[in-house]
PDB file of N, CA and C in Angstrom:
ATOM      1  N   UNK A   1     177.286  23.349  11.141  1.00  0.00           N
ATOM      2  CA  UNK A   1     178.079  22.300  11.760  1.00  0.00           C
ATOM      3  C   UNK A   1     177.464  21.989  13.127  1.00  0.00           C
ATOM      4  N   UNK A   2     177.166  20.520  13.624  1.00  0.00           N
ATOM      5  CA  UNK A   2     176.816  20.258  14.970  1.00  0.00           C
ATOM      6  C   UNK A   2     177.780  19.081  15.602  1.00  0.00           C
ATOM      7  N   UNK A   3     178.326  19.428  16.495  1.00  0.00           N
ATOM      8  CA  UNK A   3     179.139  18.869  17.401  1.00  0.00           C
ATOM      9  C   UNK A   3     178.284  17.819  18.856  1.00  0.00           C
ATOM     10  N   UNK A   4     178.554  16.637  18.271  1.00  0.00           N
ATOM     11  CA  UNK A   4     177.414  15.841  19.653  1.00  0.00           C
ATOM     12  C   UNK A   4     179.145  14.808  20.400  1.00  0.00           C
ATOM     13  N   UNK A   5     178.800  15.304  21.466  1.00  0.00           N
ATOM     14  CA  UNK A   5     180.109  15.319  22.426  1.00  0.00           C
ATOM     15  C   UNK A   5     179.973  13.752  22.775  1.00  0.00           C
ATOM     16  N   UNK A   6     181.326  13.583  23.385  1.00  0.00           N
ATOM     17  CA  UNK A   6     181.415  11.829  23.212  1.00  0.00           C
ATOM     18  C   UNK A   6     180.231  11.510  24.486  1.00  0.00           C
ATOM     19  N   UNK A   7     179.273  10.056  24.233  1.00  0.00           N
ATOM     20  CA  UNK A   7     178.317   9.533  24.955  1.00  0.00           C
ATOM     21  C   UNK A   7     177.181  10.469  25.002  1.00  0.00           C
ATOM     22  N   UNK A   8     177.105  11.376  23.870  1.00  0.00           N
ATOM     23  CA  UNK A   8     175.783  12.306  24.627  1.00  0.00           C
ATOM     24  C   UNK A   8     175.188  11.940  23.191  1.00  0.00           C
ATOM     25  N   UNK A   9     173.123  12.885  23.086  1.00  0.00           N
ATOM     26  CA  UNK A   9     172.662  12.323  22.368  1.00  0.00           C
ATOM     27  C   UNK A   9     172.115  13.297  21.664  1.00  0.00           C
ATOM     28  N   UNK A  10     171.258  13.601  20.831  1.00  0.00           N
ATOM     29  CA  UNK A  10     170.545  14.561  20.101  1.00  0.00           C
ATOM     30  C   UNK A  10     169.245  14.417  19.688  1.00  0.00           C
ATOM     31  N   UNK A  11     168.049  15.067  20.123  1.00  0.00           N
ATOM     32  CA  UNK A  11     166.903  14.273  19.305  1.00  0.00           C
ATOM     33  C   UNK A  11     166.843  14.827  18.010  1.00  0.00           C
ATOM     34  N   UNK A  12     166.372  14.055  17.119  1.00  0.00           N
ATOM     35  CA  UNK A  12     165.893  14.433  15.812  1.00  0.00           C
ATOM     36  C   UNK A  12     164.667  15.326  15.066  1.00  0.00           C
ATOM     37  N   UNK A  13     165.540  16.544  14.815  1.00  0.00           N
ATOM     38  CA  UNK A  13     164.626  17.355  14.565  1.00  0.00           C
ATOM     39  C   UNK A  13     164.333  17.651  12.896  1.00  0.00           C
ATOM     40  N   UNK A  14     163.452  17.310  12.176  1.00  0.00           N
ATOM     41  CA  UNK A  14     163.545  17.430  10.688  1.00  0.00           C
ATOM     42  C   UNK A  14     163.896  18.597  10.194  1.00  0.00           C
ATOM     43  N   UNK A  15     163.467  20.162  10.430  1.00  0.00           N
ATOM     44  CA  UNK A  15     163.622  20.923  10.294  1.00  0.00           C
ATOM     45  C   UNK A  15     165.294  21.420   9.984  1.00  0.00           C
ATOM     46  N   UNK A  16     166.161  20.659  11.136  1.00  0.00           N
ATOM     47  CA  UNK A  16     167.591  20.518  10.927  1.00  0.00           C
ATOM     48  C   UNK A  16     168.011  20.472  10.121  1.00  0.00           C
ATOM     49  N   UNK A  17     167.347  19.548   9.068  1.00  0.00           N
ATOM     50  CA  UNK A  17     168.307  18.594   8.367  1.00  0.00           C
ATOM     51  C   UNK A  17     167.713  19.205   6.912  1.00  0.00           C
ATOM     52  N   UNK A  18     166.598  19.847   6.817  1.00  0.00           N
ATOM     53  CA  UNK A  18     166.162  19.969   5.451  1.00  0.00           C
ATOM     54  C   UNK A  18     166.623  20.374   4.083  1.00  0.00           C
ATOM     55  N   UNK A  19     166.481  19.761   2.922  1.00  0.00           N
ATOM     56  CA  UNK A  19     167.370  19.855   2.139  1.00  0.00           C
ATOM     57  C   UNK A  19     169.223  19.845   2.384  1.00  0.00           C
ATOM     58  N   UNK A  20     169.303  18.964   3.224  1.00  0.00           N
ATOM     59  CA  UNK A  20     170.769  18.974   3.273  1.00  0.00           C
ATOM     60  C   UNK A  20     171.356  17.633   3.060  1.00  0.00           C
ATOM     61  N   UNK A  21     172.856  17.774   2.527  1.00  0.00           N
ATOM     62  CA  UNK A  21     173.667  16.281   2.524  1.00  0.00           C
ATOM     63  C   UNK A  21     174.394  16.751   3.774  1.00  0.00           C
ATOM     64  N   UNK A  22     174.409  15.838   4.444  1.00  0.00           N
ATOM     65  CA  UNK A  22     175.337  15.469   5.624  1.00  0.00           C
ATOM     66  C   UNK A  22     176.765  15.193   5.601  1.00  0.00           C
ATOM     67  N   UNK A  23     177.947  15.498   6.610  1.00  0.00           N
ATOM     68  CA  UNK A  23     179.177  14.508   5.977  1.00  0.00           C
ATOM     69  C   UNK A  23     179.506  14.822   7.740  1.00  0.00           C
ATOM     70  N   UNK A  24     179.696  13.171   8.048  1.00  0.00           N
ATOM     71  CA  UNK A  24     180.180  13.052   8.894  1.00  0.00           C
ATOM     72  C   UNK A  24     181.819  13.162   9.310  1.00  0.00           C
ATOM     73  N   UNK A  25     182.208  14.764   9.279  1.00  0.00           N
ATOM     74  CA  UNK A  25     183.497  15.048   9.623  1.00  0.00           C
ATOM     75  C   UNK A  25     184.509  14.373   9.979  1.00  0.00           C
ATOM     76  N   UNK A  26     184.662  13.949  11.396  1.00  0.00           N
ATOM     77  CA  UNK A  26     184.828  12.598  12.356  1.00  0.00           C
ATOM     78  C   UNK A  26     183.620  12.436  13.430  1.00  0.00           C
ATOM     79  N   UNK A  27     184.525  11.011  14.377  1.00  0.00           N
ATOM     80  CA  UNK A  27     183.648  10.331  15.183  1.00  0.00           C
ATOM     81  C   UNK A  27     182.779   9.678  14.927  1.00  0.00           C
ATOM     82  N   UNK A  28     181.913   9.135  15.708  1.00  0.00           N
ATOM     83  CA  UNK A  28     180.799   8.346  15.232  1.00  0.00           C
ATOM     84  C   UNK A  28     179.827   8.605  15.453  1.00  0.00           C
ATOM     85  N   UNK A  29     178.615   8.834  14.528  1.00  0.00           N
ATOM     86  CA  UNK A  29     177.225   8.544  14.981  1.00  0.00           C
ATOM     87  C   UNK A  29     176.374   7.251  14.737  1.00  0.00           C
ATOM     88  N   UNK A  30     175.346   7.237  15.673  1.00  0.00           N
ATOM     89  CA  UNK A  30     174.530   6.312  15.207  1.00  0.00           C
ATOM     90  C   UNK A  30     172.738   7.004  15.056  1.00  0.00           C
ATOM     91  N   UNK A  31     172.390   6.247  14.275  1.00  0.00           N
ATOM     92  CA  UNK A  31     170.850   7.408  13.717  1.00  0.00           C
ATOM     93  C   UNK A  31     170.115   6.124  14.340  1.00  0.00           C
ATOM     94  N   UNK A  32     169.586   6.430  14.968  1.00  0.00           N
ATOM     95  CA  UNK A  32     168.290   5.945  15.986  1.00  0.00           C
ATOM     96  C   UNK A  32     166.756   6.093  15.173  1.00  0.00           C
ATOM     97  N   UNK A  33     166.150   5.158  14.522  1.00  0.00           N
ATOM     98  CA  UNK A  33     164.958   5.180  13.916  1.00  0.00           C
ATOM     99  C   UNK A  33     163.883   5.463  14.888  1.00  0.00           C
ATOM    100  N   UNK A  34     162.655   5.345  14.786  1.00  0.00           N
ATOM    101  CA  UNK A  34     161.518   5.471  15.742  1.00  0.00           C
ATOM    102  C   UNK A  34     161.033   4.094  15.891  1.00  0.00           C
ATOM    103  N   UNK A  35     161.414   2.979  15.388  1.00  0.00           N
ATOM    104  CA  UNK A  35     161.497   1.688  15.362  1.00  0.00           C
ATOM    105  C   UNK A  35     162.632   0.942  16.795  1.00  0.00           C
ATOM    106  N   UNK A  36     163.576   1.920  16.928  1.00  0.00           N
ATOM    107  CA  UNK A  36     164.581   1.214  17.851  1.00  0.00           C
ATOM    108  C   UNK A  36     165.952   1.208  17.265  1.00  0.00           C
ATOM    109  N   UNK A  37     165.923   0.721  15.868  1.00  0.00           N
ATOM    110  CA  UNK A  37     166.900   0.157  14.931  1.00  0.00           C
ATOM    111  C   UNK A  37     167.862   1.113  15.422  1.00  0.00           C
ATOM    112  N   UNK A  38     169.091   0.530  14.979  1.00  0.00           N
ATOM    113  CA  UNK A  38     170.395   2.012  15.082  1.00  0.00           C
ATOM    114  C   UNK A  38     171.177   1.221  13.800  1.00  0.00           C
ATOM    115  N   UNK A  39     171.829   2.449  13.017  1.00  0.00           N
ATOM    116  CA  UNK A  39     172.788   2.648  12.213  1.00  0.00           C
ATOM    117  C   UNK A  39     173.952   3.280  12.980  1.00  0.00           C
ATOM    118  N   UNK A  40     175.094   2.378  12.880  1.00  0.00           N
ATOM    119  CA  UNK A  40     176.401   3.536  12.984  1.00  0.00           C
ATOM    120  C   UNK A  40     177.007   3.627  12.037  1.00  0.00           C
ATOM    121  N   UNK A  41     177.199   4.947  11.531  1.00  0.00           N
ATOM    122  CA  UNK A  41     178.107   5.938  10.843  1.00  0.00           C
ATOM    123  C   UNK A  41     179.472   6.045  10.965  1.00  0.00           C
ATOM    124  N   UNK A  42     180.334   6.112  10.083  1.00  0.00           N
ATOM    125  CA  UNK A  42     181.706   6.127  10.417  1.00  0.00           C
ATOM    126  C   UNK A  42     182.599   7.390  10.060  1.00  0.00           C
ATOM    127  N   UNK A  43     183.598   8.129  10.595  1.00  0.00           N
ATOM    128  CA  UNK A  43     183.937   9.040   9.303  1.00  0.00           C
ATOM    129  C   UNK A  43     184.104   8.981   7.875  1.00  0.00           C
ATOM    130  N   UNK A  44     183.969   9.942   7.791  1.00  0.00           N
ATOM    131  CA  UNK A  44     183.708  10.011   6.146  1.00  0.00           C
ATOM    132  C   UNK A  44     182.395  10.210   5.242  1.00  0.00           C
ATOM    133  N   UNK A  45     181.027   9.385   6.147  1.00  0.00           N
ATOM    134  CA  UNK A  45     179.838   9.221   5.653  1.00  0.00           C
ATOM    135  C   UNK A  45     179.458  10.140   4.910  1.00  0.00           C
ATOM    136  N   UNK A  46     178.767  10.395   4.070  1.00  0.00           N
ATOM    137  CA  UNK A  46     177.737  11.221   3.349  1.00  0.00           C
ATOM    138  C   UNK A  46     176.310  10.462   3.120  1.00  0.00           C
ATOM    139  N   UNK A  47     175.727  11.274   3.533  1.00  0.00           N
ATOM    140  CA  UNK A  47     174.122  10.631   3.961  1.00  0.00           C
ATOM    141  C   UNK A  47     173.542  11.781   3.660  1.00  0.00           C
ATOM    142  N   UNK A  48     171.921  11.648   3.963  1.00  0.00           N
ATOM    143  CA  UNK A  48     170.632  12.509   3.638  1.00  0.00           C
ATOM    144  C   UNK A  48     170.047  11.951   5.109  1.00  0.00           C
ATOM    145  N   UNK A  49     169.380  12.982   5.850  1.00  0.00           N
ATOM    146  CA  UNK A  49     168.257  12.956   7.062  1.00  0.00           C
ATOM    147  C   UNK A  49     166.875  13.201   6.681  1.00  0.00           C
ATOM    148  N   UNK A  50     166.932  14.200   5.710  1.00  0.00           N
ATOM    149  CA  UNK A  50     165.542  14.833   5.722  1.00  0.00           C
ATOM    150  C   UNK A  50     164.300  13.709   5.021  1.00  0.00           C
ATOM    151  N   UNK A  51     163.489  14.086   5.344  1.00  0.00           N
ATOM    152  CA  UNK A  51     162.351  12.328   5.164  1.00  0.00           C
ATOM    153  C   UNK A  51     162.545  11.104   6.428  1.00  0.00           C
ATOM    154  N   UNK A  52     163.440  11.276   6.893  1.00  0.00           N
ATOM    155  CA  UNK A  52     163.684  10.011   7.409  1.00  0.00           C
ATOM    156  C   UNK A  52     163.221   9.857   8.873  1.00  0.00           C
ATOM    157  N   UNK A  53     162.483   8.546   9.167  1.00  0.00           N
ATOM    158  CA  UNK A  53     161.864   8.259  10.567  1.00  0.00           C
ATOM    159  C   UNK A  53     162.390   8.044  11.404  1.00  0.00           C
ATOM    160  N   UNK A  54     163.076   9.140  12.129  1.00  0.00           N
ATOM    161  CA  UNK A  54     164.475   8.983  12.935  1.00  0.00           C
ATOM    162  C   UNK A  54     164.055   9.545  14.370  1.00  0.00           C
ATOM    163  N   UNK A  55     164.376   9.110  15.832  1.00  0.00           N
ATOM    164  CA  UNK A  55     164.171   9.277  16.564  1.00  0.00           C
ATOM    165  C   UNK A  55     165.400  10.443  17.160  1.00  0.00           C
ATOM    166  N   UNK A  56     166.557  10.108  16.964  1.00  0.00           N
ATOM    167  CA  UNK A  56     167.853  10.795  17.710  1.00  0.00           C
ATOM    168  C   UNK A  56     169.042  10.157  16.956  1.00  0.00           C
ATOM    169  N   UNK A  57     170.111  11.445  16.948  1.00  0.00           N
ATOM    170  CA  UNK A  57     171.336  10.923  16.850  1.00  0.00           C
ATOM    171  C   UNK A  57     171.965  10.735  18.201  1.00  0.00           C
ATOM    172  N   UNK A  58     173.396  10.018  17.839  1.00  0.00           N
ATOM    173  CA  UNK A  58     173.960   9.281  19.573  1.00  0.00           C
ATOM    174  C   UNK A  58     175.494   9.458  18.633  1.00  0.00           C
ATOM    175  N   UNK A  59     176.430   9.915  19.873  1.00  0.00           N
ATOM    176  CA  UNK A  59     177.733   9.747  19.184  1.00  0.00           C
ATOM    177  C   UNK A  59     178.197   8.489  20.726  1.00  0.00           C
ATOM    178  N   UNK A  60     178.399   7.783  20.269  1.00  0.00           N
ATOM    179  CA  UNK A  60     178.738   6.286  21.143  1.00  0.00           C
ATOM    180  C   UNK A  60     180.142   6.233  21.356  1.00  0.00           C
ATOM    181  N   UNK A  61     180.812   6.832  20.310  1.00  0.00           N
ATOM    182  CA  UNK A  61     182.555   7.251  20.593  1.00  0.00           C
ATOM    183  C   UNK A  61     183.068   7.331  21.319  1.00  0.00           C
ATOM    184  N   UNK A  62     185.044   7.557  21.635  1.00  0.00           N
ATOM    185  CA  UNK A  62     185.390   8.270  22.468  1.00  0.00           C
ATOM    186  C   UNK A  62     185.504   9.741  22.157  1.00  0.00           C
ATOM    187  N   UNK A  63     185.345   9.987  21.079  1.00  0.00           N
ATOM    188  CA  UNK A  63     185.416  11.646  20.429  1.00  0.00           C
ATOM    189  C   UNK A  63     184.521  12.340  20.141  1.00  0.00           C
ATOM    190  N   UNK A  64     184.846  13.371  19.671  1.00  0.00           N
ATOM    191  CA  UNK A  64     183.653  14.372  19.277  1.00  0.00           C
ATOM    192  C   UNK A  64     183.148  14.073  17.954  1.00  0.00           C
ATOM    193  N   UNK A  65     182.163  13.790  17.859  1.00  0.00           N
ATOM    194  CA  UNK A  65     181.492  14.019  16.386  1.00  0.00           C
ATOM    195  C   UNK A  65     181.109  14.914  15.747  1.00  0.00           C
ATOM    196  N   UNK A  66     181.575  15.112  15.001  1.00  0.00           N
ATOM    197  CA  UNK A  66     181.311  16.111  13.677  1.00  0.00           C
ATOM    198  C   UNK A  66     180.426  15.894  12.757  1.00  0.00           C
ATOM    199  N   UNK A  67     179.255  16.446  12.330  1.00  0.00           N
ATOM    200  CA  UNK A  67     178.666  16.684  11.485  1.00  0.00           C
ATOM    201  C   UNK A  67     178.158  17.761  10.650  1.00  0.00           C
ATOM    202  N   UNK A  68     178.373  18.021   9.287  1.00  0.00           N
ATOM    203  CA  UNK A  68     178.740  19.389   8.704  1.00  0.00           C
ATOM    204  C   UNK A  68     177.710  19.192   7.595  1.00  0.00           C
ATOM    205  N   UNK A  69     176.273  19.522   7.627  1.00  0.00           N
ATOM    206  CA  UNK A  69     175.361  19.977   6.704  1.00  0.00           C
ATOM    207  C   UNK A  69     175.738  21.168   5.570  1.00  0.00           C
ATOM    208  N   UNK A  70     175.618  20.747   4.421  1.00  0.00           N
ATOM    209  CA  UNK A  70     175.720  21.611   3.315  1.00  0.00           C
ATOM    210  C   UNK A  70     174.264  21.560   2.247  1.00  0.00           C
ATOM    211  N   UNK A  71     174.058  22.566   1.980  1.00  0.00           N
ATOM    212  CA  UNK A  71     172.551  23.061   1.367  1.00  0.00           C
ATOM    213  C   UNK A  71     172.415  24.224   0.141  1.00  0.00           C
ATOM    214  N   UNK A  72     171.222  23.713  -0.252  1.00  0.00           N
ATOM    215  CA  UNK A  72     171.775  24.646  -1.453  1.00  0.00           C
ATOM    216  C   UNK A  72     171.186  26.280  -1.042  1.00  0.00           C
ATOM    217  N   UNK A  73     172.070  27.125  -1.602  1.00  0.00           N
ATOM    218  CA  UNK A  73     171.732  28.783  -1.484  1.00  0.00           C
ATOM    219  C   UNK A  73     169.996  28.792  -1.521  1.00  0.00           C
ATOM    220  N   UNK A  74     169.485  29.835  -0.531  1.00  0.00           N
ATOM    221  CA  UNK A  74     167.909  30.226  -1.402  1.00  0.00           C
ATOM    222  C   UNK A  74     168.062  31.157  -2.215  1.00  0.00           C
ATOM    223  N   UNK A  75     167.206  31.158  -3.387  1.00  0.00           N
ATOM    224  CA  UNK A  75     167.277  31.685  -3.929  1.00  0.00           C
ATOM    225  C   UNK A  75     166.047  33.116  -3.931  1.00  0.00           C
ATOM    226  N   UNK A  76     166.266  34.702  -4.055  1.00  0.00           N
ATOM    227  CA  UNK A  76     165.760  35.736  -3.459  1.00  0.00           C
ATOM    228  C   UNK A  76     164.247  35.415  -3.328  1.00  0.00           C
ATOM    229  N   UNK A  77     163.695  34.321  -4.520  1.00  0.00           N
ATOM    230  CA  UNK A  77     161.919  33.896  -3.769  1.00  0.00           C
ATOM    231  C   UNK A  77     161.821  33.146  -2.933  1.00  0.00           C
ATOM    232  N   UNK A  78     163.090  32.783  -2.337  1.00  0.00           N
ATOM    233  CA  UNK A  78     162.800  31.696  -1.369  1.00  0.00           C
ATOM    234  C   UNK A  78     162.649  32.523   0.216  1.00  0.00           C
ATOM    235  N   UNK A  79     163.165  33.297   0.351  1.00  0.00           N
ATOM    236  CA  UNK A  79     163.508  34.454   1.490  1.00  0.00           C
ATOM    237  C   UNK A  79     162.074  34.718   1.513  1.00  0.00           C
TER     238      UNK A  79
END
């Protein structure tokens, strides 16, 4: 789970996100490309990060944003 506090930002780290679905708990994010572009996210979202040419997340809100990565188990050759 990562918590990005209201007006603050996060850079984008791939490693974070790998193999994971996302679900935006509450609050809002917006995913910042390396282009400029921004997406905002709303609660509820379910999304994918990993692959993606993303510069930073931004919660632009008045609240806390929630975001709660879920992944699959490794399995004992993966260790």
């Amino acid at each position: 789970m990562i918590t990005l506090a209201p007006g603050t930002s996060r850079p984008f780290d791939t490693a974070d996100w790998a193999d994971a679905l996302v679900v935006l708990e509450c609050g809002e994010v917006e995913l910042e490309a390396l282009s400029g572009c921004r997406i905002r996210l709303q609660p509820g979202a379910i999304f994918w990060l990993a692959g993606l040419p993303l510069r930073c997340l931004h919660n632009p809100g008045q609240q806390p944003a929630v975001l709660v990565a879920i992944s699959r188990r490794k399995s004992a050759g993966d260790r």
